[in-house]
Structure formats: C-alpha cells, structure tokens
PDB file of N, CA and C in Angstrom:
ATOM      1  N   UNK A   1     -24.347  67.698   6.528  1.00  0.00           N
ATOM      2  CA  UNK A   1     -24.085  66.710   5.509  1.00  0.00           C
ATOM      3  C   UNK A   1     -23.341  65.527   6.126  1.00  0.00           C
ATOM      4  N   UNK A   2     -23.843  64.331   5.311  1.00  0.00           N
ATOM      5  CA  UNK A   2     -22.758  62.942   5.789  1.00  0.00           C
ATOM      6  C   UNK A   2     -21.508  63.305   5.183  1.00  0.00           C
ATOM      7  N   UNK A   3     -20.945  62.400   6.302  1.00  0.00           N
ATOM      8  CA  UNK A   3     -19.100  62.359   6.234  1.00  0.00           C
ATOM      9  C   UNK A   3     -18.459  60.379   6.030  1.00  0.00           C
ATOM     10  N   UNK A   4     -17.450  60.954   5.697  1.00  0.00           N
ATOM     11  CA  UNK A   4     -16.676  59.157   5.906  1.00  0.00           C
ATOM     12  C   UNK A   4     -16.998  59.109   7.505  1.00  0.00           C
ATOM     13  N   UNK A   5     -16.919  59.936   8.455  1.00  0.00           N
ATOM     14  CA  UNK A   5     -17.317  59.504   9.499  1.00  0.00           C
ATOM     15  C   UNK A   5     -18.394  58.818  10.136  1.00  0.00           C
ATOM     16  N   UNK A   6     -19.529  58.987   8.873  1.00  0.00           N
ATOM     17  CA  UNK A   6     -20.822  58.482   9.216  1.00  0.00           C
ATOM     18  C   UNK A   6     -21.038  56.815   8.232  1.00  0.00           C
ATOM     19  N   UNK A   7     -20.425  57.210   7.384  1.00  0.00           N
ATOM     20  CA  UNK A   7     -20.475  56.145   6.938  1.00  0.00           C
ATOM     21  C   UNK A   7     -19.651  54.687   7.347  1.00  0.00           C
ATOM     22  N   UNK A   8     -18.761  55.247   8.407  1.00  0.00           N
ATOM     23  CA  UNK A   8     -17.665  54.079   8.729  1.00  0.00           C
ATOM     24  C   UNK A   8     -18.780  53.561   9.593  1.00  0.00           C
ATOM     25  N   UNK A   9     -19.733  54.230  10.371  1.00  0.00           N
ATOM     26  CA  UNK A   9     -20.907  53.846  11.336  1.00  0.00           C
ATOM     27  C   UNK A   9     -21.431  52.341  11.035  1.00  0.00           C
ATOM     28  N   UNK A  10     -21.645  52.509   9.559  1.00  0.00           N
ATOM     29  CA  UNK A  10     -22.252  51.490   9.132  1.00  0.00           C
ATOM     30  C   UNK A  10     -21.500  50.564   7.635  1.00  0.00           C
ATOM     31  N   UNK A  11     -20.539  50.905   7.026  1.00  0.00           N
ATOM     32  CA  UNK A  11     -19.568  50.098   6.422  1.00  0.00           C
ATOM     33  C   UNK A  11     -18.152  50.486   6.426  1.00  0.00           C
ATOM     34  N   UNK A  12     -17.530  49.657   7.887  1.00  0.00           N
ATOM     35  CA  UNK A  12     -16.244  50.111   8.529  1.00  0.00           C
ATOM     36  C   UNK A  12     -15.371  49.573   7.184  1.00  0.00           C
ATOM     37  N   UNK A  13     -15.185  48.751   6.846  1.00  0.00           N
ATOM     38  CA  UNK A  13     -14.224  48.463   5.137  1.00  0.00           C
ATOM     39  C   UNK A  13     -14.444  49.227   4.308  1.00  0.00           C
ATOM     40  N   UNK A  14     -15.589  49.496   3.664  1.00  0.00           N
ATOM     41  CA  UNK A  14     -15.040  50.508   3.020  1.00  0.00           C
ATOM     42  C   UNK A  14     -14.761  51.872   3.505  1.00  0.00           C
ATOM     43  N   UNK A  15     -15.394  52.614   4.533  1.00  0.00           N
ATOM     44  CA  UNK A  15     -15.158  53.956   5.349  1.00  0.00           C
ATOM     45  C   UNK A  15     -13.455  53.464   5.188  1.00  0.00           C
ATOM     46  N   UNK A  16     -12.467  52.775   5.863  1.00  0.00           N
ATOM     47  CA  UNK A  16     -11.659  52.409   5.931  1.00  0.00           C
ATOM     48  C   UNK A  16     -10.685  52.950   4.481  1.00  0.00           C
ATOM     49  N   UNK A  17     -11.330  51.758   3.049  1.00  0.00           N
ATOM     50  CA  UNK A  17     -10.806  51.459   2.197  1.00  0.00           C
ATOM     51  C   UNK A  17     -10.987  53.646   1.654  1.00  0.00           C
ATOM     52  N   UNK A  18     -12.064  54.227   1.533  1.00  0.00           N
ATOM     53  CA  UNK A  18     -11.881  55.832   1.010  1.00  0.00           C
ATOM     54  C   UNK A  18     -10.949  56.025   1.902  1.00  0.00           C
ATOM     55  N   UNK A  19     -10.810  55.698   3.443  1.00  0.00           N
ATOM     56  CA  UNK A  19     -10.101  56.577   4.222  1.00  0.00           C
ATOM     57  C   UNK A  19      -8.787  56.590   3.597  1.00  0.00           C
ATOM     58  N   UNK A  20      -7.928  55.419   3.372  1.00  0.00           N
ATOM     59  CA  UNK A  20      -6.789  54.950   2.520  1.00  0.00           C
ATOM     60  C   UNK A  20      -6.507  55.493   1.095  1.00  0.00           C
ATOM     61  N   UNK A  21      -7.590  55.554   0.746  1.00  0.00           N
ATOM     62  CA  UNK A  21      -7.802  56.378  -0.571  1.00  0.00           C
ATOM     63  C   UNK A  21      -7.294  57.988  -0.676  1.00  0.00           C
ATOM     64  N   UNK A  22      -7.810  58.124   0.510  1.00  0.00           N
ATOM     65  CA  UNK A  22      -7.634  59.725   0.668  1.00  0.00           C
ATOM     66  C   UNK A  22      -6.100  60.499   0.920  1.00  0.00           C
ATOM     67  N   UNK A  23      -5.896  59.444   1.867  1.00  0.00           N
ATOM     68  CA  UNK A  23      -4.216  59.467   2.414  1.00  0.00           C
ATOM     69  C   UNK A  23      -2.913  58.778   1.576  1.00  0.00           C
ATOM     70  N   UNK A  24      -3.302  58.193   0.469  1.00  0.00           N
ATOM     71  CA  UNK A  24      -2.320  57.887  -0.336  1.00  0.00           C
ATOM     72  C   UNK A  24      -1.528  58.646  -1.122  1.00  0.00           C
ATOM     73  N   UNK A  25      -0.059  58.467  -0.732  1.00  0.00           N
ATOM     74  CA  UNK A  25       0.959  58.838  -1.365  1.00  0.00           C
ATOM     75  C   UNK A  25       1.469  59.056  -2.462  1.00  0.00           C
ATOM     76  N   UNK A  26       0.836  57.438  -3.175  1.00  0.00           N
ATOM     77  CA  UNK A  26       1.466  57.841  -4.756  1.00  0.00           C
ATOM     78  C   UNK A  26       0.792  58.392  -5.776  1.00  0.00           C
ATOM     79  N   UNK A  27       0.947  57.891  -6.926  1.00  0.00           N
ATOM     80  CA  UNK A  27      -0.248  58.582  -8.001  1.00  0.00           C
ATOM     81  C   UNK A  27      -1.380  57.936  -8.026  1.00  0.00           C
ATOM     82  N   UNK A  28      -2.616  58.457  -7.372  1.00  0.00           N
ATOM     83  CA  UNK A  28      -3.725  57.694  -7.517  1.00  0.00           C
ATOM     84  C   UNK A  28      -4.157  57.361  -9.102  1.00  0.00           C
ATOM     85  N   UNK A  29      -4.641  57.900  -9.959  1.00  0.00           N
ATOM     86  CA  UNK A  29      -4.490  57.230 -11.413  1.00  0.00           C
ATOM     87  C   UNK A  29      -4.026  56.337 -11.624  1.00  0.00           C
ATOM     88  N   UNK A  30      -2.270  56.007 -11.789  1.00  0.00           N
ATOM     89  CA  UNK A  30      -2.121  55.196 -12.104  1.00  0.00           C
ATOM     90  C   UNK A  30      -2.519  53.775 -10.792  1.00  0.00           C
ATOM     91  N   UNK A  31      -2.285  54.005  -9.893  1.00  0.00           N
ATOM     92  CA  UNK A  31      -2.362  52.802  -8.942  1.00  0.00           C
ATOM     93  C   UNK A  31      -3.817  52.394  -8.871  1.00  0.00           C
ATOM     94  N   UNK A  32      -4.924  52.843  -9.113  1.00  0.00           N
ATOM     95  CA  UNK A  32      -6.189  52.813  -8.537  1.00  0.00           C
ATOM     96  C   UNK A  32      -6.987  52.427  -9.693  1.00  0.00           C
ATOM     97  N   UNK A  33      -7.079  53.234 -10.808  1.00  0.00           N
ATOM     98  CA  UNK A  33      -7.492  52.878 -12.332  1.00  0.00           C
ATOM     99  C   UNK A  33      -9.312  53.477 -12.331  1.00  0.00           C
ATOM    100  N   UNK A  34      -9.760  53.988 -11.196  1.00  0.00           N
ATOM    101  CA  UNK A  34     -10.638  54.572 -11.244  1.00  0.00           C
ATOM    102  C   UNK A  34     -11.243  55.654 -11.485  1.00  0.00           C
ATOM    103  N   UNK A  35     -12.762  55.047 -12.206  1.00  0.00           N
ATOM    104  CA  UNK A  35     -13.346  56.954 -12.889  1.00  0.00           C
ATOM    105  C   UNK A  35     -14.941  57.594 -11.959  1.00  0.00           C
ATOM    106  N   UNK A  36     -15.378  58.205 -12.424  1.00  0.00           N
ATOM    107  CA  UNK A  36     -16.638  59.076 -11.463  1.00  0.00           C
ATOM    108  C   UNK A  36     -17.406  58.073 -11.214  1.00  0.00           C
ATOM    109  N   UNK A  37     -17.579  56.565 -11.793  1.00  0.00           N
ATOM    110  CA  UNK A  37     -18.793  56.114 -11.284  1.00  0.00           C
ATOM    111  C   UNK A  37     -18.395  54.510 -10.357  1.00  0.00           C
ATOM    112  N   UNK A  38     -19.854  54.205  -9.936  1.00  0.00           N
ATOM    113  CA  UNK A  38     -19.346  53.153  -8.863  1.00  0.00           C
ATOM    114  C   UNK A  38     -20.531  51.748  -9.657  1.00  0.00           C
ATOM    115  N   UNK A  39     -19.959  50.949  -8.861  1.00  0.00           N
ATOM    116  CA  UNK A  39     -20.748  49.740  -9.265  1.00  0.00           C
ATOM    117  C   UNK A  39     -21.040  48.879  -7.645  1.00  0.00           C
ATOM    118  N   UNK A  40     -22.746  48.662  -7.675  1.00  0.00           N
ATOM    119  CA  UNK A  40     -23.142  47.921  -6.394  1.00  0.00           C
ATOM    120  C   UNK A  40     -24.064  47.208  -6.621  1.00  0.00           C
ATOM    121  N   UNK A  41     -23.894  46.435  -5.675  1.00  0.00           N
ATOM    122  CA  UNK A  41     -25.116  44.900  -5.822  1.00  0.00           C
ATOM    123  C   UNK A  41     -26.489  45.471  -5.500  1.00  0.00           C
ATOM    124  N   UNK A  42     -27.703  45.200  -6.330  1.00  0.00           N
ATOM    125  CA  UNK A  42     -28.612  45.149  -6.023  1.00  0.00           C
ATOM    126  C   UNK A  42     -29.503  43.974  -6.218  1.00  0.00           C
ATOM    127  N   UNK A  43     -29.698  43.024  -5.140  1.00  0.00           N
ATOM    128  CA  UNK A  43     -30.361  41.628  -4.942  1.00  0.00           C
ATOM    129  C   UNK A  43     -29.205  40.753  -6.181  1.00  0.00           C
ATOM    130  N   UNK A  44     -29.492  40.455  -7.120  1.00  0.00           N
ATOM    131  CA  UNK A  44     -28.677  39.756  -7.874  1.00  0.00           C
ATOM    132  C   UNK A  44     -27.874  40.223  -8.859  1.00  0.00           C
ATOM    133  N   UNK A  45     -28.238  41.622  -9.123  1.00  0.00           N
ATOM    134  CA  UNK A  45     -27.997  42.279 -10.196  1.00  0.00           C
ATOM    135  C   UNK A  45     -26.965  43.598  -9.790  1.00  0.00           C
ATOM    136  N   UNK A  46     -25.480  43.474 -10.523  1.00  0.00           N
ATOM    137  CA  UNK A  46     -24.676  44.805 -10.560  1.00  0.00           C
ATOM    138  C   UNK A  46     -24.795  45.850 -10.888  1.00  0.00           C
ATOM    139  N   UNK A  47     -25.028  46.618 -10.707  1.00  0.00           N
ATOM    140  CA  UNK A  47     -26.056  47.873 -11.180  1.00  0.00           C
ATOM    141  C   UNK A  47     -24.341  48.901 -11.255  1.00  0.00           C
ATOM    142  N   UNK A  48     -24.173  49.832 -12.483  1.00  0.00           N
ATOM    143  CA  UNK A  48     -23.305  50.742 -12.260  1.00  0.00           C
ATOM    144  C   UNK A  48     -23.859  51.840 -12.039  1.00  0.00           C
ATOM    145  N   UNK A  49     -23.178  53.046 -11.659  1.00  0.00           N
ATOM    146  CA  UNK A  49     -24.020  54.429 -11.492  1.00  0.00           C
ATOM    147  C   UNK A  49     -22.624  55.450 -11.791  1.00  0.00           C
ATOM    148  N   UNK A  50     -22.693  56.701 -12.442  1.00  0.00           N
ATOM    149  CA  UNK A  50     -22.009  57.665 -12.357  1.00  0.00           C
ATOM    150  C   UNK A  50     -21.994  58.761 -11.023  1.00  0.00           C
ATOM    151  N   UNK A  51     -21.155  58.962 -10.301  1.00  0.00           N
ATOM    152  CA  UNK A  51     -21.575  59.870  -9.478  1.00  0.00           C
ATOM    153  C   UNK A  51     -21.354  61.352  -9.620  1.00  0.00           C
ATOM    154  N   UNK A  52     -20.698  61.632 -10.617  1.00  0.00           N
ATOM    155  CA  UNK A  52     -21.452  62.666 -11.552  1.00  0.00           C
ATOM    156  C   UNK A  52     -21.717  62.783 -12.637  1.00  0.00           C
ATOM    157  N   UNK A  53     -22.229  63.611 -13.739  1.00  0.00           N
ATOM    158  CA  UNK A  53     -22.392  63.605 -15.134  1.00  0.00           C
ATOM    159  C   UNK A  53     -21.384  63.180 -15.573  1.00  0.00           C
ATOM    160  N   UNK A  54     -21.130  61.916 -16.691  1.00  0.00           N
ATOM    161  CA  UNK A  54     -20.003  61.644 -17.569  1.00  0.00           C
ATOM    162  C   UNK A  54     -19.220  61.012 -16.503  1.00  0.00           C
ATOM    163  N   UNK A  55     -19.183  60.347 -15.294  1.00  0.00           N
ATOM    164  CA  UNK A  55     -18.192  59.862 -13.988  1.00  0.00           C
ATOM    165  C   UNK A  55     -17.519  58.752 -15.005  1.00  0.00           C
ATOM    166  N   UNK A  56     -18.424  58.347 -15.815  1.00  0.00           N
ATOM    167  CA  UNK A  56     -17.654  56.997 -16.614  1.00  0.00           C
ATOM    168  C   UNK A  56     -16.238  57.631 -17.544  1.00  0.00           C
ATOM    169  N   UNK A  57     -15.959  59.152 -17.495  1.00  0.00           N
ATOM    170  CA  UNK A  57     -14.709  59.497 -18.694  1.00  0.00           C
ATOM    171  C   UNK A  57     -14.384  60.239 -17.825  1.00  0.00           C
ATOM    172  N   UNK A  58     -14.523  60.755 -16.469  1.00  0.00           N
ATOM    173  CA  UNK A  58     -13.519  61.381 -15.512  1.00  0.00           C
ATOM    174  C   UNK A  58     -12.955  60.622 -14.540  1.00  0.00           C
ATOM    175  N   UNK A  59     -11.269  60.679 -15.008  1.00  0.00           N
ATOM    176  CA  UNK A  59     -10.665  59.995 -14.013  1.00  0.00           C
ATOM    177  C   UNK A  59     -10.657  60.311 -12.887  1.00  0.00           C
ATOM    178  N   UNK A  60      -9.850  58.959 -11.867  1.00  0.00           N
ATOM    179  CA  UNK A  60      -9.969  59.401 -10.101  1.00  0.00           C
ATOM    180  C   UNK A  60      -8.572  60.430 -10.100  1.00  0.00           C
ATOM    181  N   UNK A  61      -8.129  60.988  -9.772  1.00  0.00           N
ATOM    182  CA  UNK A  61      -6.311  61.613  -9.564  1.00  0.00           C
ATOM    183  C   UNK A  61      -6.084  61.647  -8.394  1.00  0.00           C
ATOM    184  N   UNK A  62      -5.340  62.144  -8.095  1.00  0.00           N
ATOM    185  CA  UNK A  62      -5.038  62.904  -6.812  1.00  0.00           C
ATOM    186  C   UNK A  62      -5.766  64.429  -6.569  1.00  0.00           C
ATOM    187  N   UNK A  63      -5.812  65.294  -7.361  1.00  0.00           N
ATOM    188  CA  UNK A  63      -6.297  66.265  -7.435  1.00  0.00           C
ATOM    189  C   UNK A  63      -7.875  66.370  -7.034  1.00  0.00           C
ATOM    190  N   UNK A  64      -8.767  65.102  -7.529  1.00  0.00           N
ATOM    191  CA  UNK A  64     -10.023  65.221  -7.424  1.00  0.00           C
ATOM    192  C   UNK A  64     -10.592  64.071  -6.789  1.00  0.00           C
ATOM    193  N   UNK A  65      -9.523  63.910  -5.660  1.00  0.00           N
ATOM    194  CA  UNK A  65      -9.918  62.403  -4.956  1.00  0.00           C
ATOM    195  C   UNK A  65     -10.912  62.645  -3.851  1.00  0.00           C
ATOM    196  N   UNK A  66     -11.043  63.833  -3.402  1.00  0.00           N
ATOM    197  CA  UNK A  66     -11.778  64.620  -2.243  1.00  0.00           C
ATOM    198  C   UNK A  66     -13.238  64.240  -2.500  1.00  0.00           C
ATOM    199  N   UNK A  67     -13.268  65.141  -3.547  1.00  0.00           N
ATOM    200  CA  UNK A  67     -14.453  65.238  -4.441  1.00  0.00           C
ATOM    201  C   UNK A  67     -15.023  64.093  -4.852  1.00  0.00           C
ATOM    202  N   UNK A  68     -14.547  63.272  -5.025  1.00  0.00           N
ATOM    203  CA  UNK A  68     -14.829  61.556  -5.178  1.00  0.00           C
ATOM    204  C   UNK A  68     -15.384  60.716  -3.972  1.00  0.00           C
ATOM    205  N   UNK A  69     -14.709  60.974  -2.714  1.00  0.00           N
ATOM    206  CA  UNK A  69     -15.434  60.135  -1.223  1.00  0.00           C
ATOM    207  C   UNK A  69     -16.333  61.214  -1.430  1.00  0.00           C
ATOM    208  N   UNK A  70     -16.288  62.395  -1.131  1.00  0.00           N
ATOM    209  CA  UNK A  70     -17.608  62.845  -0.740  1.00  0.00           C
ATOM    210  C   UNK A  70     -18.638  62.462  -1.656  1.00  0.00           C
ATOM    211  N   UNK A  71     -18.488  62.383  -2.885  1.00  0.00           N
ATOM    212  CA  UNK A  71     -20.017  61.902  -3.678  1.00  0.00           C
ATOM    213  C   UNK A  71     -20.292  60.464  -3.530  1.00  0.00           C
ATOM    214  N   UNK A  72     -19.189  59.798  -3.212  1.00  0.00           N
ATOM    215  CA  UNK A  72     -19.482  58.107  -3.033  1.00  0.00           C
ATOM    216  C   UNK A  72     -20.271  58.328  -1.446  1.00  0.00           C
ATOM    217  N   UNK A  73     -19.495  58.965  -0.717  1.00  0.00           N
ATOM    218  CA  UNK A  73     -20.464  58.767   0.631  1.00  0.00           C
ATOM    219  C   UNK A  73     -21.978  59.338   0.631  1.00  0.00           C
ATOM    220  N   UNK A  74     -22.314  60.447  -0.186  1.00  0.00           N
ATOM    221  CA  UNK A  74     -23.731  61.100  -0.337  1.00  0.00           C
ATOM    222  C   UNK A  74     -24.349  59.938  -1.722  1.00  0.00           C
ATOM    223  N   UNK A  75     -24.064  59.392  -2.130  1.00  0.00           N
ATOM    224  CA  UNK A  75     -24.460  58.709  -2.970  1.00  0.00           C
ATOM    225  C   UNK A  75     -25.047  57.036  -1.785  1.00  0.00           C
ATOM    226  N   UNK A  76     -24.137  56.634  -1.377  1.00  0.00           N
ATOM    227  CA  UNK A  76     -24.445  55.448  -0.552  1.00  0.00           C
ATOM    228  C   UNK A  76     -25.257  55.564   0.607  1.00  0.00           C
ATOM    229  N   UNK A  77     -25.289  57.125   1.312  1.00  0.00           N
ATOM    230  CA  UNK A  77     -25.703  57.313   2.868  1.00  0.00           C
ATOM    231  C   UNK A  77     -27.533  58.148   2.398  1.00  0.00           C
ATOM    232  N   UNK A  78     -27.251  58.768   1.140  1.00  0.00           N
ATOM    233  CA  UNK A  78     -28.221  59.804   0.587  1.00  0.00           C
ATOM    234  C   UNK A  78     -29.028  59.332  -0.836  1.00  0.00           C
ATOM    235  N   UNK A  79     -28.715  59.421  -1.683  1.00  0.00           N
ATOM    236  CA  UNK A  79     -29.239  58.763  -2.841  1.00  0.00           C
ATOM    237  C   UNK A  79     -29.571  57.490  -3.196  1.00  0.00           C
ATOM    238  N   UNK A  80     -28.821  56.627  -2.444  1.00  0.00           N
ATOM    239  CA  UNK A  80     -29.102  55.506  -2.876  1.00  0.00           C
ATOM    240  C   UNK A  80     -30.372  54.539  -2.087  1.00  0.00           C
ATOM    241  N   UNK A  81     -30.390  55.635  -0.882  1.00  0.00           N
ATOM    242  CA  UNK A  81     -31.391  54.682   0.272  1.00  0.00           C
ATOM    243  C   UNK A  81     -32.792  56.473  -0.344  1.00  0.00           C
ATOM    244  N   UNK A  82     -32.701  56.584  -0.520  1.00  0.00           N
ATOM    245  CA  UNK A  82     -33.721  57.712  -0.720  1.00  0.00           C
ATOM    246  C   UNK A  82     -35.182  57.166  -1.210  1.00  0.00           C
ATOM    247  N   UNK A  83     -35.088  56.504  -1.785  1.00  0.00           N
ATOM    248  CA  UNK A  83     -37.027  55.591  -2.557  1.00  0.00           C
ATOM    249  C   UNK A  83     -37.296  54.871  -1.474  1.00  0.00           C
ATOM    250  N   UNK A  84     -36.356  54.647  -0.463  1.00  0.00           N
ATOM    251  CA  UNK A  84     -36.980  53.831   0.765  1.00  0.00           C
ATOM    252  C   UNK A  84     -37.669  54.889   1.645  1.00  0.00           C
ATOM    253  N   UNK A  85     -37.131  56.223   1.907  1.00  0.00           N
ATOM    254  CA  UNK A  85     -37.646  56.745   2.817  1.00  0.00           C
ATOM    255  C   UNK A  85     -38.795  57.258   2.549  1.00  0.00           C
TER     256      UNK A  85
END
C-alpha cells in the first residue's frame, strides 16, 4: 500500500503539511476544524469528496488523525487517478 512516503514523491507540501498534521501537539479539532472529506481542483471546477461514508459529519481529532492521512493518501495516489489507468 501507498504511504505519506510516496506521496511526498510527488506533492512534497502537502506530504509535508499531513506530515505536521500527524505530529501535532495540540487539539487537532479545535485547531484544524476538519471533517472526513476533502476538496480538489478539477480543471476549473472544486469538486468535494468524502473519504469515507458520512466524512462530511466525522470530525478530524486526534484520535482518528491516522486514519485520515492514510485515506487522503489512498484517495489522491489510488482513487482519484484510477479512470486514468
């Protein structure tokens, strides 16, 4: 399986920005304000996506921040390039 390691390969800011994510100290909730899903450009258009069922009403915490890079990285490295291959 892909890792933040594979993904820094090819987007060192954000590989970077989860890496920071991961290693933070305080309360991710409150500092971060993020839930399961992500939002990315496609040609002109912002497209959101859940990266899991309901990602839009599960918050980020500390507890389930793990679980969060890994689906953002299989989502960006795996799912999202997948209709190309």
């Amino acid at each position: 399986s892909l890792s933040l390691f594979d993904l820094k390969q090819v987007m060192p800011n954000l590989a970077s920005s989860l890496h920071h994510l991961l290693e933070f100290d305080g309360n991710v909730k409150e500092e971060f304000m993020l839930t399961f899903d992500i939002s990315y450009n496609e040609f002109d258009t912002v497209k959101t996506c859940p990266l899991k069922q309901n990602g839009g009403n599960i918050d980020l915490t500390n507890e389930n921040r793990k679980e969060y890079v890994d689906l953002y990285v299989d989502f960006l490295l795996n799912k999202l390039i997948y209709e190309q291959f």
